[in-house]
N, C-alpha and C. Protein backbone atom coordinates (compact mmCIF):
# COMPACT_ATOMS: atom_id res chain seq x y z
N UNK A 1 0.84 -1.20 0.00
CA UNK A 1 0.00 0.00 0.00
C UNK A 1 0.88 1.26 0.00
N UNK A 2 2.12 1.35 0.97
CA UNK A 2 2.88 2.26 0.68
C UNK A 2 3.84 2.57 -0.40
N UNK A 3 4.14 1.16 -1.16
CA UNK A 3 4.75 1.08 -2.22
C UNK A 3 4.35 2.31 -2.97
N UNK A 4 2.71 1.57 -3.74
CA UNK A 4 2.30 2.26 -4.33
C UNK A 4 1.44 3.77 -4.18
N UNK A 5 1.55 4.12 -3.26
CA UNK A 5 1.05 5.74 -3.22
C UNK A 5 2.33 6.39 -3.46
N UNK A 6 3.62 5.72 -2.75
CA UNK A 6 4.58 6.78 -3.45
C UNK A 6 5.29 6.95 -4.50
N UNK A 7 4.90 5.67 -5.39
CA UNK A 7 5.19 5.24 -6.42
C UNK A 7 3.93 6.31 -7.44
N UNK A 8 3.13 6.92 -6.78
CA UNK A 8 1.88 7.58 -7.44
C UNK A 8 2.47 9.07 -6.86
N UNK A 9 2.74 9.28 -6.09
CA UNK A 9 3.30 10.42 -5.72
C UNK A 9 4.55 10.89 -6.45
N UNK A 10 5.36 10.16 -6.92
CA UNK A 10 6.67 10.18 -7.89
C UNK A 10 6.41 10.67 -9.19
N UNK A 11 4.60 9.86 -9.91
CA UNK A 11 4.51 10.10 -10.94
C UNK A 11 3.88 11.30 -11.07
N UNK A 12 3.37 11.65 -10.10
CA UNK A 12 2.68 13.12 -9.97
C UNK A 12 3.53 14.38 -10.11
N UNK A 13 4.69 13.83 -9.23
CA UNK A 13 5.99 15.02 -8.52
C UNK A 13 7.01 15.01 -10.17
N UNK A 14 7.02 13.99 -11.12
CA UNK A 14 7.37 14.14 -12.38
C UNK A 14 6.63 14.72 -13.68
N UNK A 15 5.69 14.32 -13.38
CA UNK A 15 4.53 15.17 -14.07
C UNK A 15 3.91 16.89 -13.75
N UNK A 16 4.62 17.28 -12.85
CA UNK A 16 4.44 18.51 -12.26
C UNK A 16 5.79 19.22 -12.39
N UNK A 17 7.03 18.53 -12.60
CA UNK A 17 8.56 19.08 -12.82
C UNK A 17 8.54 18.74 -14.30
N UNK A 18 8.25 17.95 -15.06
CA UNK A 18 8.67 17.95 -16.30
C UNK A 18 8.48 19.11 -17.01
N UNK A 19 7.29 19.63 -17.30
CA UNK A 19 6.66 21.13 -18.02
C UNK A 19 8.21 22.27 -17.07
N UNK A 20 7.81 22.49 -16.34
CA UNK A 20 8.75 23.10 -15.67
C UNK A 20 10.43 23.26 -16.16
N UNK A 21 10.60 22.25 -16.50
CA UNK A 21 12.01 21.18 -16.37
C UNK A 21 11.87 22.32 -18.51
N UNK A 22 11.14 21.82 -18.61
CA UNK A 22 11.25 22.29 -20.23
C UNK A 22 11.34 23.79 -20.20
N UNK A 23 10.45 24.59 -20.24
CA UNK A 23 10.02 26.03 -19.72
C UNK A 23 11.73 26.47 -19.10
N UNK A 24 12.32 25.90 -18.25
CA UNK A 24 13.41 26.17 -17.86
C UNK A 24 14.68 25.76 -18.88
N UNK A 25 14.50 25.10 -19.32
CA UNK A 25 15.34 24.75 -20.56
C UNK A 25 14.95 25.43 -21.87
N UNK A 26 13.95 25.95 -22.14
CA UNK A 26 14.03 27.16 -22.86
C UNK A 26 13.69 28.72 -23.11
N UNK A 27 13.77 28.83 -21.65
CA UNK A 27 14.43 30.03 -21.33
C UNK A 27 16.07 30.44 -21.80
N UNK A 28 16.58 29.46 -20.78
CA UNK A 28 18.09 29.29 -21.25
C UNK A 28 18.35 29.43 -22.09
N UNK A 29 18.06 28.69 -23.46
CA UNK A 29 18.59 28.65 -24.97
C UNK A 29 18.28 29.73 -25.47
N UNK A 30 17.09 30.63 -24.58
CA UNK A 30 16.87 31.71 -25.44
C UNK A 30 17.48 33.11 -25.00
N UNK A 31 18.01 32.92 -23.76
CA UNK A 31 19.24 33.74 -22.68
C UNK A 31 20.15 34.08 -24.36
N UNK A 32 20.42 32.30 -24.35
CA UNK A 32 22.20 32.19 -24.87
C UNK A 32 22.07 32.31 -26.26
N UNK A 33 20.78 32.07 -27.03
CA UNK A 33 20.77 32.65 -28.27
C UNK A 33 20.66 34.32 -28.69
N UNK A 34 20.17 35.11 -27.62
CA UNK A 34 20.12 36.37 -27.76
C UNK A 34 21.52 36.83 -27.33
N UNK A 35 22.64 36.24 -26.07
CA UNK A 35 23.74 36.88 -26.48
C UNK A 35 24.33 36.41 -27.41
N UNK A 36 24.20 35.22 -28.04
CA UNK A 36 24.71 34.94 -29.46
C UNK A 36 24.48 35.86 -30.40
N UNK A 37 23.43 36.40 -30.62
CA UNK A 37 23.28 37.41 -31.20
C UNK A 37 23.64 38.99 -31.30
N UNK A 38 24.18 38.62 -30.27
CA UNK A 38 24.39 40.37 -29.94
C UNK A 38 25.99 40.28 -29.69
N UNK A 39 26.58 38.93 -29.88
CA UNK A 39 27.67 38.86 -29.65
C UNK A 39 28.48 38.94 -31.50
């Protein structure tokens, strides 16, 4: 029983960081493509 709630809690806590996880990864590229640009 505890297995699986935190095994449900993991997929939740990944499913709630992934979007995030992206969004933060392209921010960045778009940091380093604008000083690419200006560089």
């Amino acid at each position: 029983m505890g297995l699986t709630s935190g095994k449900k809690n993991g997929i939740v806590l990944f499913a709630f960081i992934i979007p995030y996880y992206f969004v933060f990864l392209f921010f960045i590229g778009k940091k380093y493509r604008k000083t690419a640009i200006n560089d």
